[in-house]
Protein backbone atom coordinates (compact mmCIF):
# COMPACT_ATOMS: atom_id res chain seq x y z
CA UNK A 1 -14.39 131.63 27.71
CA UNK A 2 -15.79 128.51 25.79
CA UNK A 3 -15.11 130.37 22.55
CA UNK A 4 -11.43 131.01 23.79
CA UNK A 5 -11.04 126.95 24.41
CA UNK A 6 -12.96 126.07 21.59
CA UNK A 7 -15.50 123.70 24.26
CA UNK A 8 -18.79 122.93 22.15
CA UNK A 9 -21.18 120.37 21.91
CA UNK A 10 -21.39 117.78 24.59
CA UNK A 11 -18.45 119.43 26.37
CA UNK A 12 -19.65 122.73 27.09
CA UNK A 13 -22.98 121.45 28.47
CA UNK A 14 -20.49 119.14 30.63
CA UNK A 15 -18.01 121.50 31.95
CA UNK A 16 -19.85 124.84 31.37
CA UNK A 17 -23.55 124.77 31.77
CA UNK A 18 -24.46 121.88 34.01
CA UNK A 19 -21.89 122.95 36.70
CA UNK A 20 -23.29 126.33 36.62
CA UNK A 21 -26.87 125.09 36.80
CA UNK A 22 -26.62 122.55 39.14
CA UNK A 23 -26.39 124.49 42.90
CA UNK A 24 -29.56 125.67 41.85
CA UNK A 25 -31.53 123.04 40.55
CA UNK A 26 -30.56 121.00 43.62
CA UNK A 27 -31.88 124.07 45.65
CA UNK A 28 -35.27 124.23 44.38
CA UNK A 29 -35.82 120.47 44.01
CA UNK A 30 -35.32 120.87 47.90
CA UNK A 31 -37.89 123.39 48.00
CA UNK A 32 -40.24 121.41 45.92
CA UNK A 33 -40.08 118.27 47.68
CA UNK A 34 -39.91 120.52 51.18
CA UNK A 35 -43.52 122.08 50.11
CA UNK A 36 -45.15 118.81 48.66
CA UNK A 37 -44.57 117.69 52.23
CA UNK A 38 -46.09 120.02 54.07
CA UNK A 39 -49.22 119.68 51.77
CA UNK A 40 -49.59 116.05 52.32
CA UNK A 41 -49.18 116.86 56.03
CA UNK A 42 -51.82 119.33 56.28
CA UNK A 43 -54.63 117.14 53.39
CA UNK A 44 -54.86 114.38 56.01
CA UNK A 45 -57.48 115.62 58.34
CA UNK A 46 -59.94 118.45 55.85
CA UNK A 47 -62.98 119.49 56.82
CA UNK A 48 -65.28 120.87 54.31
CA UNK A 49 -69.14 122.20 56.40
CA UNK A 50 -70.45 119.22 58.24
CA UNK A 51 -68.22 116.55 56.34
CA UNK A 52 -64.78 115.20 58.35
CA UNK A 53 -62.48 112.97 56.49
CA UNK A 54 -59.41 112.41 58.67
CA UNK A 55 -56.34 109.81 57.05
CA UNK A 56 -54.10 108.16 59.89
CA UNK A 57 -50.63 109.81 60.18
CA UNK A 58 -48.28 112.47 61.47
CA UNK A 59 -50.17 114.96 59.69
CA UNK A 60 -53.38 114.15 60.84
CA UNK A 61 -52.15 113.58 64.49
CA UNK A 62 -50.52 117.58 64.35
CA UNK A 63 -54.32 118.93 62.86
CA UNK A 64 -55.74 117.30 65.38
CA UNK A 65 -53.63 118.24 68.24
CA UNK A 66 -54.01 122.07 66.62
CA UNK A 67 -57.69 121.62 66.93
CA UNK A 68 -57.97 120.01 70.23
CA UNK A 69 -55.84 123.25 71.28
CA UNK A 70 -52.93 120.22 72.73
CA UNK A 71 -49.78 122.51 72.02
CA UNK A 72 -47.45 120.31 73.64
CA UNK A 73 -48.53 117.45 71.81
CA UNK A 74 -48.59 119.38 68.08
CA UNK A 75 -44.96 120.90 69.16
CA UNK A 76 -44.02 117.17 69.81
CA UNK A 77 -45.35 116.02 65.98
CA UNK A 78 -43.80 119.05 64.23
CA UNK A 79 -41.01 117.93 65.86
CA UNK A 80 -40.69 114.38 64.81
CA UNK A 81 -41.56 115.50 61.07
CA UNK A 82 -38.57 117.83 61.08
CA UNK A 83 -36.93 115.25 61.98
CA UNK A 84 -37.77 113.19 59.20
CA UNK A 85 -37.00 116.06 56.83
CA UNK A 86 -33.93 116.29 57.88
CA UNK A 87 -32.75 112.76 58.28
């Protein structure tokens, strides 16, 4: 089709390529930054033999609620950081 309306250059990355790229690269820049925030969720509180190291936050508040066996309470933060995602 670009051949047929002679688009090159500049103007077929414009109107041909980017518009058919760009549903997907939005997709998986959601899924990146989706992941990268459940990993800095989960690296606040490790535990590596007899060492703790626990950061302050939402993610160390929902390890420690999943430890402590508190369902209602790690329910309550998964909750408030999906609403974060979303908003």
């Amino acid at each position: 089709m670009s051949t047929k309306f002679r688009i090159r250059g500049w103007q077929w990355c414009r109107q041909v390529t980017l518009p058919d790229i760009f549903p997907y690269y939005i997709t998986k820049v959601i899924t990146v930054f989706g992941s990268t925030w459940n990993a800095s969720f989960i690296s606040k509180a490790v535990q590596w033999a007899n060492t703790h190291v626990v950061a302050h936050g939402l993610g160390a508040y929902i390890v420690q609620m999943t430890v402590d066996g508190d369902h209602r309470k790690m329910i309550l933060g998964i909750i408030v950081m999906s609403l974060f995602v979303v908003l």
